[in-house]
C-alpha atoms as a PDB file:
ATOM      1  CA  UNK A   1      69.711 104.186 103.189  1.00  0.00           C
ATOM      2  CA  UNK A   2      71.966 102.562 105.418  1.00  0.00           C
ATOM      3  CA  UNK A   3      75.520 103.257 104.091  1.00  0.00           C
ATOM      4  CA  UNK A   4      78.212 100.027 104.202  1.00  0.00           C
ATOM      5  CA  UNK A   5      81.273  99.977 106.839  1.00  0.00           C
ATOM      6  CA  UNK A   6      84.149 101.324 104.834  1.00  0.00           C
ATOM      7  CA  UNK A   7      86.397  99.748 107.274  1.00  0.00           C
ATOM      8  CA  UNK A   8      85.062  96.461 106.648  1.00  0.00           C
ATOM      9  CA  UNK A   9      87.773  95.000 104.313  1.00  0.00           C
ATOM     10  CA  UNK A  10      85.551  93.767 101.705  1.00  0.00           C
ATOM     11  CA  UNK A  11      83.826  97.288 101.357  1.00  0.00           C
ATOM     12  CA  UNK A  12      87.185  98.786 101.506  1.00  0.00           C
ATOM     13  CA  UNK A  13      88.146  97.049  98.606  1.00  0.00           C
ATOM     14  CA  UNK A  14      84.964  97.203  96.417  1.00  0.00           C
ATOM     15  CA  UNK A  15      85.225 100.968  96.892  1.00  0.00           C
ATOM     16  CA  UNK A  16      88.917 101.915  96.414  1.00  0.00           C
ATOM     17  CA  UNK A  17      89.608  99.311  93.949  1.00  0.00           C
ATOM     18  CA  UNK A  18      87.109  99.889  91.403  1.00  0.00           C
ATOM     19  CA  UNK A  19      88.082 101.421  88.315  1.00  0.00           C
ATOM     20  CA  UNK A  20      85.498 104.262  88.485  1.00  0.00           C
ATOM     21  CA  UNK A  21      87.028 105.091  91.778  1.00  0.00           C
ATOM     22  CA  UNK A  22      90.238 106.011  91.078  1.00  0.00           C
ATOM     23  CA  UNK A  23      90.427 109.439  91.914  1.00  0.00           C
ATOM     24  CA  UNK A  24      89.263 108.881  95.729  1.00  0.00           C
ATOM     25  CA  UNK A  25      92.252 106.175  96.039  1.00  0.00           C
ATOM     26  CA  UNK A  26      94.908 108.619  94.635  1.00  0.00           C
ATOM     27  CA  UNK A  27      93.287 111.063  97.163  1.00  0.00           C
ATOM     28  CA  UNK A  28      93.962 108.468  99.707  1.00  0.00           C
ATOM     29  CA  UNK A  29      97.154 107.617  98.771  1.00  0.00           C
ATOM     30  CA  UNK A  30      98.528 111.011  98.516  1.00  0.00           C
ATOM     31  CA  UNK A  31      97.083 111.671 102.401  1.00  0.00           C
ATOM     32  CA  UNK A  32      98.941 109.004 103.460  1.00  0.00           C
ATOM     33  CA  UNK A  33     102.199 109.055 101.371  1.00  0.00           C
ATOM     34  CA  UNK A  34     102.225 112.841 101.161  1.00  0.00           C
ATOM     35  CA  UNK A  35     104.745 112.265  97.995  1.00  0.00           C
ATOM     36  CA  UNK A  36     106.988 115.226  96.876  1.00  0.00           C
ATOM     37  CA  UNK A  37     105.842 114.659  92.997  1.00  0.00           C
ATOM     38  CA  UNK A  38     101.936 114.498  92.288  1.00  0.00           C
ATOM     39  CA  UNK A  39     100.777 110.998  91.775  1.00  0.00           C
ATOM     40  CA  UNK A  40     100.038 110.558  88.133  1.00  0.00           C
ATOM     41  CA  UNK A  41      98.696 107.317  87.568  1.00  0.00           C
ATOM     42  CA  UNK A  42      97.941 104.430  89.903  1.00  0.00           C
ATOM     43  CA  UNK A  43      97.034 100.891  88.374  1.00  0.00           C
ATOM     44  CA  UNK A  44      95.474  98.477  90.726  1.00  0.00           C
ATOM     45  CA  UNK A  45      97.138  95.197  90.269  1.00  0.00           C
ATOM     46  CA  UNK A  46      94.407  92.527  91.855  1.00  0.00           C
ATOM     47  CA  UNK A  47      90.821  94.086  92.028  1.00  0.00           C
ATOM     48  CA  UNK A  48      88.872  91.029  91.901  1.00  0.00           C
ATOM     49  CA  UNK A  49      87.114  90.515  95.067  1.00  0.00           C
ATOM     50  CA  UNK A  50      88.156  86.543  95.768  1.00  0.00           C
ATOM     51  CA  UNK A  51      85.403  83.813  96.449  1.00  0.00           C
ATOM     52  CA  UNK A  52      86.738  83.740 100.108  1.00  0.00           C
ATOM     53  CA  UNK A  53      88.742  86.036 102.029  1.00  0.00           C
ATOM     54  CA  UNK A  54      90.788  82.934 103.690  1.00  0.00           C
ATOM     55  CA  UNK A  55      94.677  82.595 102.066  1.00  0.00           C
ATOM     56  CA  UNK A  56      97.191  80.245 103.559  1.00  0.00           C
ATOM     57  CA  UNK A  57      97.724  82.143 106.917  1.00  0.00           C
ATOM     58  CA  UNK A  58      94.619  83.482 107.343  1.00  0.00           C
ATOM     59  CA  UNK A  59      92.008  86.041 106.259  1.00  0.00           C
ATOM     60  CA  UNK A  60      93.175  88.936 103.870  1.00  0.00           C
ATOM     61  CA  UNK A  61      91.711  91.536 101.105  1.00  0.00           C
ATOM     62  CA  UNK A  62      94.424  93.662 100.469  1.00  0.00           C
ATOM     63  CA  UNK A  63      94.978  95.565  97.831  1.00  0.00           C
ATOM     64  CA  UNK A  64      98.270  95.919  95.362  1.00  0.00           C
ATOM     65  CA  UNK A  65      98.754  99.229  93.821  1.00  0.00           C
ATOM     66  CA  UNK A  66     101.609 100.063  91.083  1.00  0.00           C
ATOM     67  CA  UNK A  67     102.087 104.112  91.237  1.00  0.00           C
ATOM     68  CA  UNK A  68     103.258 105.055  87.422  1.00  0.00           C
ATOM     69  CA  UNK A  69     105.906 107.023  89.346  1.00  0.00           C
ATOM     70  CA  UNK A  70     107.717 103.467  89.976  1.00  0.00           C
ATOM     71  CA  UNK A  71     106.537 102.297  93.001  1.00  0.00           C
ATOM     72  CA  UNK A  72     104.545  99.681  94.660  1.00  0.00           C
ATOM     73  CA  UNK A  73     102.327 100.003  97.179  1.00  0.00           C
ATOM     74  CA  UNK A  74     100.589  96.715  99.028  1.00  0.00           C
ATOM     75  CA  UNK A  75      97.011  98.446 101.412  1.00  0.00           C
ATOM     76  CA  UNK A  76      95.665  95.769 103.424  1.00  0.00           C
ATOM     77  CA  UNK A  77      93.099  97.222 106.397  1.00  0.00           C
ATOM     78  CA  UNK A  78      92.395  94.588 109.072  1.00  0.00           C
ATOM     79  CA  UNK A  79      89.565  94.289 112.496  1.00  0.00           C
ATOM     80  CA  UNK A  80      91.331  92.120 114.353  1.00  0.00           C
ATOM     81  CA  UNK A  81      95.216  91.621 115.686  1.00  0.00           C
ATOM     82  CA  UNK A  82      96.603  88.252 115.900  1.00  0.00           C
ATOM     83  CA  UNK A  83      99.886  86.646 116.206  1.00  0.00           C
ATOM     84  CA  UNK A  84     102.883  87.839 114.546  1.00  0.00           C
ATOM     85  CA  UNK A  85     100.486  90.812 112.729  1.00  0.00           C
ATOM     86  CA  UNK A  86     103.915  92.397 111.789  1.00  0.00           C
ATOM     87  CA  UNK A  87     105.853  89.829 110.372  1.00  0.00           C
ATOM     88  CA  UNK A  88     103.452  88.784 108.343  1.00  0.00           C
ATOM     89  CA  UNK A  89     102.957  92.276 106.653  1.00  0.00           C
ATOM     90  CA  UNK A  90     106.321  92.051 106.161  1.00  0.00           C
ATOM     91  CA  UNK A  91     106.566  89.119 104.357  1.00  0.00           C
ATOM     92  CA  UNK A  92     104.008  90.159 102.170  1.00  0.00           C
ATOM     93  CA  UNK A  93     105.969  93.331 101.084  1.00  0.00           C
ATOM     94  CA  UNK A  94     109.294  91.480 101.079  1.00  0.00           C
ATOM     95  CA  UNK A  95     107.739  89.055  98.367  1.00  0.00           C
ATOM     96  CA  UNK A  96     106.147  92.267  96.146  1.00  0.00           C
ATOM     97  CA  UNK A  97     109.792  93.765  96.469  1.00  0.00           C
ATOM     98  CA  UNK A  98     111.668  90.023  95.466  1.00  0.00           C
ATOM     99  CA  UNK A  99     108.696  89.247  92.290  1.00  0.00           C
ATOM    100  CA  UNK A 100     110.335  91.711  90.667  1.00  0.00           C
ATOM    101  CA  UNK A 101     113.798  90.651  89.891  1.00  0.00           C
ATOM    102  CA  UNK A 102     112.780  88.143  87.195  1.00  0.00           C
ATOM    103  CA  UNK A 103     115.529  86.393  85.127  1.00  0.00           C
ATOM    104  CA  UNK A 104     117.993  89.325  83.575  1.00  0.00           C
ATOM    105  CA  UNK A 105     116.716  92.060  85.585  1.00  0.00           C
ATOM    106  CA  UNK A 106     118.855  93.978  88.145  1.00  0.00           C
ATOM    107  CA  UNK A 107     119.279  95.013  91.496  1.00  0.00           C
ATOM    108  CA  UNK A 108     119.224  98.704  90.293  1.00  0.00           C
ATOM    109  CA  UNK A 109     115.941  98.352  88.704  1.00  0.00           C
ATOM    110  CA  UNK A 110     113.910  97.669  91.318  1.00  0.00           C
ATOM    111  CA  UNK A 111     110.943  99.993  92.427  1.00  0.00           C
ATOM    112  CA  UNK A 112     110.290 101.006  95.817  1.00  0.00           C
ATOM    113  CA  UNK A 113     107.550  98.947  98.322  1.00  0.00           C
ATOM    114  CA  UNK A 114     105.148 100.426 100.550  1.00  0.00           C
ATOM    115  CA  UNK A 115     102.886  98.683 102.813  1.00  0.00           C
ATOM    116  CA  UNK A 116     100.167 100.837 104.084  1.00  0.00           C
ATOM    117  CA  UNK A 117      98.542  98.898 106.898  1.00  0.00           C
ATOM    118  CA  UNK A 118      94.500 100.414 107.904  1.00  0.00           C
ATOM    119  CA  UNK A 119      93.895  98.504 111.507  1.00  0.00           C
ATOM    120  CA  UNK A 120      90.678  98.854 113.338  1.00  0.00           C
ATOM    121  CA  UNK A 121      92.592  97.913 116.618  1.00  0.00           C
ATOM    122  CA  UNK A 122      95.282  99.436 118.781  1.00  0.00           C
ATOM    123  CA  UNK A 123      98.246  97.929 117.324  1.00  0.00           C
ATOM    124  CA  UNK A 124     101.026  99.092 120.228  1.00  0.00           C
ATOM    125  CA  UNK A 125      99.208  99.351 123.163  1.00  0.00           C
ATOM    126  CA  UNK A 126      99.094 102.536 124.238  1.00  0.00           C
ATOM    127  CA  UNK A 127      98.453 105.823 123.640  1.00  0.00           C
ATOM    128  CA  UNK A 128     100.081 106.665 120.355  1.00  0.00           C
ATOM    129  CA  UNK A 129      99.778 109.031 116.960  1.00  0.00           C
ATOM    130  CA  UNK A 130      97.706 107.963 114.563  1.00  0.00           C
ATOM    131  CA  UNK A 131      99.832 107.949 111.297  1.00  0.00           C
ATOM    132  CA  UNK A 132     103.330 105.835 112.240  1.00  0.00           C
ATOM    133  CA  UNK A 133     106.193 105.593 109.467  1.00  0.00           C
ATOM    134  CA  UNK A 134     108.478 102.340 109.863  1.00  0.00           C
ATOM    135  CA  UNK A 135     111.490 102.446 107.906  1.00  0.00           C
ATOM    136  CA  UNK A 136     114.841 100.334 107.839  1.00  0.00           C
ATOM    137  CA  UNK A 137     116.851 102.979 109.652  1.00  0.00           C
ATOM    138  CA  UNK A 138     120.471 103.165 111.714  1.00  0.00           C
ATOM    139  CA  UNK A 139     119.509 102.412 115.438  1.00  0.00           C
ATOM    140  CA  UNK A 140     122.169 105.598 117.115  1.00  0.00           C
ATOM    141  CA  UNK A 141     122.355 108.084 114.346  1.00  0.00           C
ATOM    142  CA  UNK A 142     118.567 107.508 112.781  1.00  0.00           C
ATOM    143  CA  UNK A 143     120.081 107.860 108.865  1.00  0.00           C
ATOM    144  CA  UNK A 144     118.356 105.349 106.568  1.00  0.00           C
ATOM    145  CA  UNK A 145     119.583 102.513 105.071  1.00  0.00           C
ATOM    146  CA  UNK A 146     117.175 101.990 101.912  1.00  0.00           C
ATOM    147  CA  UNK A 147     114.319 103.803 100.487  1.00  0.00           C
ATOM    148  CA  UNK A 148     112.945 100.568  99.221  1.00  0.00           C
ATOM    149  CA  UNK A 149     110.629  98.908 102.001  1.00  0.00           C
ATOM    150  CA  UNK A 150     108.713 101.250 104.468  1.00  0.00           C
ATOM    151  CA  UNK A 151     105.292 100.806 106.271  1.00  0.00           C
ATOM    152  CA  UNK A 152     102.799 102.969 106.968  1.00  0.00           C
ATOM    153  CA  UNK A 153     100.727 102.349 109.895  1.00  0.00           C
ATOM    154  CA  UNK A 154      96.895 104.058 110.385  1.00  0.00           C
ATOM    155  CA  UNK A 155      95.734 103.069 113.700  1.00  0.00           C
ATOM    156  CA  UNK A 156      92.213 103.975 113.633  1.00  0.00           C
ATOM    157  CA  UNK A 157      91.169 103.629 117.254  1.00  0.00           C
ATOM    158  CA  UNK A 158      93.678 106.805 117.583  1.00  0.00           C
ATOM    159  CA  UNK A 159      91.810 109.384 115.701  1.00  0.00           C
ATOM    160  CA  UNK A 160      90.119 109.839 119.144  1.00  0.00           C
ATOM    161  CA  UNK A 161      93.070 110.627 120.528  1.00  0.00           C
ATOM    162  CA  UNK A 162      94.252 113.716 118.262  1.00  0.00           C
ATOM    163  CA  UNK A 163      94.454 117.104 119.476  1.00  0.00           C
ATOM    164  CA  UNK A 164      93.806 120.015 117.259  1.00  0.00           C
ATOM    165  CA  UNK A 165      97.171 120.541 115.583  1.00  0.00           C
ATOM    166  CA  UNK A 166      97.481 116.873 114.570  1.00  0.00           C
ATOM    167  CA  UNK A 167      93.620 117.245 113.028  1.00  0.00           C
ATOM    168  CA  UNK A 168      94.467 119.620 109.940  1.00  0.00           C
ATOM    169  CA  UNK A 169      96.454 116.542 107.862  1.00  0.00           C
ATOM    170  CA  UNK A 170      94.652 115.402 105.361  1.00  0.00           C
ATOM    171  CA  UNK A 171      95.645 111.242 106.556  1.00  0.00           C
ATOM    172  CA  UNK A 172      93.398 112.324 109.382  1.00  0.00           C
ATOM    173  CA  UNK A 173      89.880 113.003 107.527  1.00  0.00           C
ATOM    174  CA  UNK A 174      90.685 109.263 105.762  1.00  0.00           C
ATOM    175  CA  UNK A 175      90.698 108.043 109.255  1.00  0.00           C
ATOM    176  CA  UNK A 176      87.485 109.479 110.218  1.00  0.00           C
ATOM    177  CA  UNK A 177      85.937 108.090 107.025  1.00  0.00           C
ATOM    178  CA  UNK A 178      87.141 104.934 108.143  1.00  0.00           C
ATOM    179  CA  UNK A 179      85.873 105.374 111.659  1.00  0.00           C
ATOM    180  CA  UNK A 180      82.196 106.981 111.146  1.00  0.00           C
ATOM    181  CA  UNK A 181      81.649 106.482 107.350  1.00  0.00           C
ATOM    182  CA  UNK A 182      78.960 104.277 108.032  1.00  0.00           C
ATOM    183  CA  UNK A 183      77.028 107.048 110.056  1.00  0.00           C
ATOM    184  CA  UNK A 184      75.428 109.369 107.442  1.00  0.00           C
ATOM    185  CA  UNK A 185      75.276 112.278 109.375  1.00  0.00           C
ATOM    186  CA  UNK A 186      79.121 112.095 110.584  1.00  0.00           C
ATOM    187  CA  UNK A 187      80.322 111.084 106.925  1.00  0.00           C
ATOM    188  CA  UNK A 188      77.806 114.410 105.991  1.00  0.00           C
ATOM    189  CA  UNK A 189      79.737 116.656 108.251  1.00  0.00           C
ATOM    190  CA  UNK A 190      83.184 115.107 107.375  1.00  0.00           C
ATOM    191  CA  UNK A 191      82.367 115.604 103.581  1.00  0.00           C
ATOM    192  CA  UNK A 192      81.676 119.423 104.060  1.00  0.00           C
ATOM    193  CA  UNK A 193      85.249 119.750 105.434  1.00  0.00           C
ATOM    194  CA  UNK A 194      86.908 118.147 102.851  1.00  0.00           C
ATOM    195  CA  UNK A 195      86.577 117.448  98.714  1.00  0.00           C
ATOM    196  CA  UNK A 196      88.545 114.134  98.402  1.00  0.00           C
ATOM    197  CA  UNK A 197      86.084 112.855 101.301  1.00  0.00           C
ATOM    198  CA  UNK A 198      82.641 114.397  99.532  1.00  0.00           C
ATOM    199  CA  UNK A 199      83.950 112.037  96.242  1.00  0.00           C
ATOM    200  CA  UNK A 200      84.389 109.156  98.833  1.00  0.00           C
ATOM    201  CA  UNK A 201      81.005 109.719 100.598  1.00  0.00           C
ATOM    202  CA  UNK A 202      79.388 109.579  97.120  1.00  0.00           C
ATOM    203  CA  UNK A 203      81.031 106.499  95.696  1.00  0.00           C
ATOM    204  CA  UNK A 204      80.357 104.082  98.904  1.00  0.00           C
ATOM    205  CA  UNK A 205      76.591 106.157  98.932  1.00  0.00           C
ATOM    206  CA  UNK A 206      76.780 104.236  95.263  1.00  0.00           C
ATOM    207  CA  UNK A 207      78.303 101.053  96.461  1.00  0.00           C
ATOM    208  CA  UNK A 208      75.831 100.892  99.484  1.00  0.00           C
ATOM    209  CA  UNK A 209      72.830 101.049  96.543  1.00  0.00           C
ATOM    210  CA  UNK A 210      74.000  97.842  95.063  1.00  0.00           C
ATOM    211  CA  UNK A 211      73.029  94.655  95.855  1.00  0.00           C
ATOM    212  CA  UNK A 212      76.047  92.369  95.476  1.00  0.00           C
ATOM    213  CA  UNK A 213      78.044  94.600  97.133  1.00  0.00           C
ATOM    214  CA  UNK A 214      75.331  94.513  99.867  1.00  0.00           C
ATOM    215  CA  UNK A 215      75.582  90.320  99.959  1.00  0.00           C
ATOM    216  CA  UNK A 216      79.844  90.883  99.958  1.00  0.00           C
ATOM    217  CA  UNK A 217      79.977  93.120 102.976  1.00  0.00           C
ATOM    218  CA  UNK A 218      76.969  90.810 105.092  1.00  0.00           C
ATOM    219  CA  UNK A 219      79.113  87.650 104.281  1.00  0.00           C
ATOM    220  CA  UNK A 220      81.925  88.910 104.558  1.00  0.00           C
ATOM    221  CA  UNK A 221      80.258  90.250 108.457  1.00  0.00           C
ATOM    222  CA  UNK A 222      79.417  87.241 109.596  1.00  0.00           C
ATOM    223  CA  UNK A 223      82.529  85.790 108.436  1.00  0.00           C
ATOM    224  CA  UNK A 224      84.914  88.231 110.396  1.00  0.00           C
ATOM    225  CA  UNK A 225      82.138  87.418 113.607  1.00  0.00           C
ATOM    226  CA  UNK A 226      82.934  83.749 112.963  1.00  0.00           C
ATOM    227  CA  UNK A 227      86.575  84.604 113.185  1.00  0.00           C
ATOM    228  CA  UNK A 228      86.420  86.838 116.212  1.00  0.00           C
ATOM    229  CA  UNK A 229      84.838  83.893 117.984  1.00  0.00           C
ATOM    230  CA  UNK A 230      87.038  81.789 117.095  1.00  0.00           C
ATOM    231  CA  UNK A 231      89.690  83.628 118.281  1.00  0.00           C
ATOM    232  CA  UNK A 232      88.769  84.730 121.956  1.00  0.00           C
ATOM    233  CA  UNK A 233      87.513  80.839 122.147  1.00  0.00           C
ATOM    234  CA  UNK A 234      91.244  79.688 121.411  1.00  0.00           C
ATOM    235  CA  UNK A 235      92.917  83.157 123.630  1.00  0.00           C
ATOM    236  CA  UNK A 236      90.667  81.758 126.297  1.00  0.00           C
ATOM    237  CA  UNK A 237      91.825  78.169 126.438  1.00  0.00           C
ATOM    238  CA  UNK A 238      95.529  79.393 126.525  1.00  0.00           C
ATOM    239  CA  UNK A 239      94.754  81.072 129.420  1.00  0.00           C
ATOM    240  CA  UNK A 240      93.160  78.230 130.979  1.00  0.00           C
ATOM    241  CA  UNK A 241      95.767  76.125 130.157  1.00  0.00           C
ATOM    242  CA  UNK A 242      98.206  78.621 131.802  1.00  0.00           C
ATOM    243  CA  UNK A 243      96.403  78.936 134.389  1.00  0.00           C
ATOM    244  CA  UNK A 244      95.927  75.100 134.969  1.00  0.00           C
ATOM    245  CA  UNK A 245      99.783  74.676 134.338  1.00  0.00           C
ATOM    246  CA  UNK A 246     100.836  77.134 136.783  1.00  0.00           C
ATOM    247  CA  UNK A 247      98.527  75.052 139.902  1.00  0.00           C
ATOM    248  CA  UNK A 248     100.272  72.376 138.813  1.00  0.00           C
ATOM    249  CA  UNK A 249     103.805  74.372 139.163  1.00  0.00           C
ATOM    250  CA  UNK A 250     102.647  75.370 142.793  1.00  0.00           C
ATOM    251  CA  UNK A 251     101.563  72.289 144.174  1.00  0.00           C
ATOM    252  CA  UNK A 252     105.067  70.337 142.512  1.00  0.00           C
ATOM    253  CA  UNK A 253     107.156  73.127 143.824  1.00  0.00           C
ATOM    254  CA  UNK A 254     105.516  72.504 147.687  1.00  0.00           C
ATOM    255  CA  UNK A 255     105.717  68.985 147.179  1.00  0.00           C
ATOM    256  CA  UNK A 256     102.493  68.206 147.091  1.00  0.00           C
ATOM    257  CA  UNK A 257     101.640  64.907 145.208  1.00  0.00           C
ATOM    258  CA  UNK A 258      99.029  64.777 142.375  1.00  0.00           C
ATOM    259  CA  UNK A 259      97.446  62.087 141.304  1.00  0.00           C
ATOM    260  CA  UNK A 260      96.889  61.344 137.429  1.00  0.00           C
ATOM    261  CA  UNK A 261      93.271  61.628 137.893  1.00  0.00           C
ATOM    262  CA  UNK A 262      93.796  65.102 139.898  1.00  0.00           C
ATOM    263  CA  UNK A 263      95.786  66.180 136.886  1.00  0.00           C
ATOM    264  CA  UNK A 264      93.932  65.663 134.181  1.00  0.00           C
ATOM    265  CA  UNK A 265      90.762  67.508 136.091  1.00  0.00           C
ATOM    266  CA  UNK A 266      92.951  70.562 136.829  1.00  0.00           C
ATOM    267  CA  UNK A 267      94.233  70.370 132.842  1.00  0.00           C
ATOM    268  CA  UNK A 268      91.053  69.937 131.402  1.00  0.00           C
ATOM    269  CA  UNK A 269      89.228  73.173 132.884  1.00  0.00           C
ATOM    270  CA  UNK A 270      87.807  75.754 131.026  1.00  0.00           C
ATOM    271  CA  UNK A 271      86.931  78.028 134.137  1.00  0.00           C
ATOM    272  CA  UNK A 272      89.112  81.144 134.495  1.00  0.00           C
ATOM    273  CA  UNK A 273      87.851  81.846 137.773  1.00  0.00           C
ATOM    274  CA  UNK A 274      87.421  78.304 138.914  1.00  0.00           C
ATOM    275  CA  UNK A 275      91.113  78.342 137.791  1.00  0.00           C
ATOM    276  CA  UNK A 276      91.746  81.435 139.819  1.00  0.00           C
ATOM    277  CA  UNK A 277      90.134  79.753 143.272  1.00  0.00           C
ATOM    278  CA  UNK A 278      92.567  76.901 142.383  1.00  0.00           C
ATOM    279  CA  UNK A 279      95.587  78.947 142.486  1.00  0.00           C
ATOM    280  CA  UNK A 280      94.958  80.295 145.339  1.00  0.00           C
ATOM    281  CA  UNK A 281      94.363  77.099 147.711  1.00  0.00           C
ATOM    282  CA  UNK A 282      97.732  76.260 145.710  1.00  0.00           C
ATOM    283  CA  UNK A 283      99.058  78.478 147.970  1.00  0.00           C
ATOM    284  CA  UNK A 284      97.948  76.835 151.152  1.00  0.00           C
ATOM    285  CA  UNK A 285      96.593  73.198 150.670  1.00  0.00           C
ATOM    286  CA  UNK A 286      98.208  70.443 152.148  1.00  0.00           C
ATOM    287  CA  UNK A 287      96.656  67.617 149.659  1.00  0.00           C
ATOM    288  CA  UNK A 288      95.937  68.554 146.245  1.00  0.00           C
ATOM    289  CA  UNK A 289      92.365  67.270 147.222  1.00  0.00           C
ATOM    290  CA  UNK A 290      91.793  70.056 148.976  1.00  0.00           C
ATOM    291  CA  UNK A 291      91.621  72.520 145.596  1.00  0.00           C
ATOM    292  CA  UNK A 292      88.498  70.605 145.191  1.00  0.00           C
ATOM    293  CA  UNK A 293      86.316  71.084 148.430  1.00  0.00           C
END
């Protein structure tokens, strides 16, 4: 049987936030929290799996959690970066944290907000840990200044990364489910290490045997392929358009005329190397004319 992506976010959430699944996202959530008091009881505010994955400013399928504890904790796992990633996250958790002071309640009474963020890409570019922990803290002397907003940050692609002493938390199997849990025979091996993954193996071996949730992940694949696409095609023309701007820069800055009909061929192309050739007879042409010969 060919087991579903767990880090596809529709998967993600049909697994973790199903009822019958509870114990495997307290497992999870303890991994990556590592609280000092047991988590009791965890209440998933928004299971429903929406007709679309597409809100307002963009594509999401998080996941709100209320710990019994008194705190609130918003998962959202994500394939691809794009602009302004972090601020957005933040806004998200800024709004869970402001919901709750409706009419009479008080400052004092508000519970604590955790975003955990699962990203399939390299978030910071370059090599870094896996498990990062953002807080609101004193820039010189490092004390903190609330315990009410924090993010924790699983960068997936750095699992590969770990050496041996970094392997034996438990955050770290959760990021190898991620990574291989769609490979039977890694998930298998994982599994045999590790209790709280075994119950995960066996719920998405579950999930992977029905067919709605079979529909929901294939959708929700092509949708997320859709997306990429649509995203290098629009990183691609910026840089075309960077590139075109920047001949443009060189052959003002030599005082070299262009004509209107000159400019709009140099603005409206596509070709990153044809772009390329252009800057370099930027350099050296006499006539803008002579970018074309």
């Amino acid at each position: 049987m060919e087991l579903l992506d767990p880090k596809l976010d529709v998967t993600f959430k049909m697994l973790f936030g199903a009822p019958e699944n509870r114990d495997i996202l307290t497992a999870f959530l303890r991994a990556v929290l590592d609280p000092p008091e047991p988590i009791v009881g965890v209440d998933v505010l928004n299971p429903e799996i929406p007709r679309t994955g597409r809100d307002e400013k963009g594509y999401i399928l998080d996941l709100r959690v209320h710990l019994s504890g008194g705190m609130r904790i918003h998962v959202e796992l994500q394939k691809l970066w794009h602009d302004a990633f972090f601020e957005r996250a933040l806004t998200y958790s800024a709004r869970e944290l402001a919901t709750q002071l409706r009419p009479g309640a008080s400052y004092e009474d508000l519970e604590p907000v955790v975003g955990i963020l699962v990203l399939d890409f390299d978030p910071f570019g370059r090599p870094a840990r896996f498990h990062h922990i953002f807080e609101i803290l004193e820039e010189r002397e490092r004390f903190r200044l609330t315990a009410h907003l924090a993010f924790h940050v699983l960068a997936l692609l750095n699992v590969r990364r770990l050496g041996a002493a970094d392997a034996v938390y438990p955050v770290v199997n959760w990021g190898k489910f991620f990574l291989d849990g769609s490979d039977p025979v890694a998930l298998e091996r994982l599994a045999m290490q590790d209790p709280d993954i075994q119950k995960a193996k066996e719920a998405l071996e579950r999930l992977s045997r029905e067919t709605y949730a079979r529909n929901q992940a294939e959708h929700r694949r092509l949708e997320q392929l859709f997306q990429e696409n649509q995203l290098k095609r629009r990183e691609a023309k910026g840089k075309a358009e960077g590139k075109a701007e920047s001949v443009l820069h060189i052959l003002e800055a030599r005082g070299i005329a262009v004509t209107p009909t000159d400019r709009d061929r140099i603005l409206a192309c596509t070709d990153l190397e044809l772009l390329d050739h252009w800057l370099e007879k930027a350099l050296e042409a006499l006539v803008a004319a002579e970018l074309f010969g």
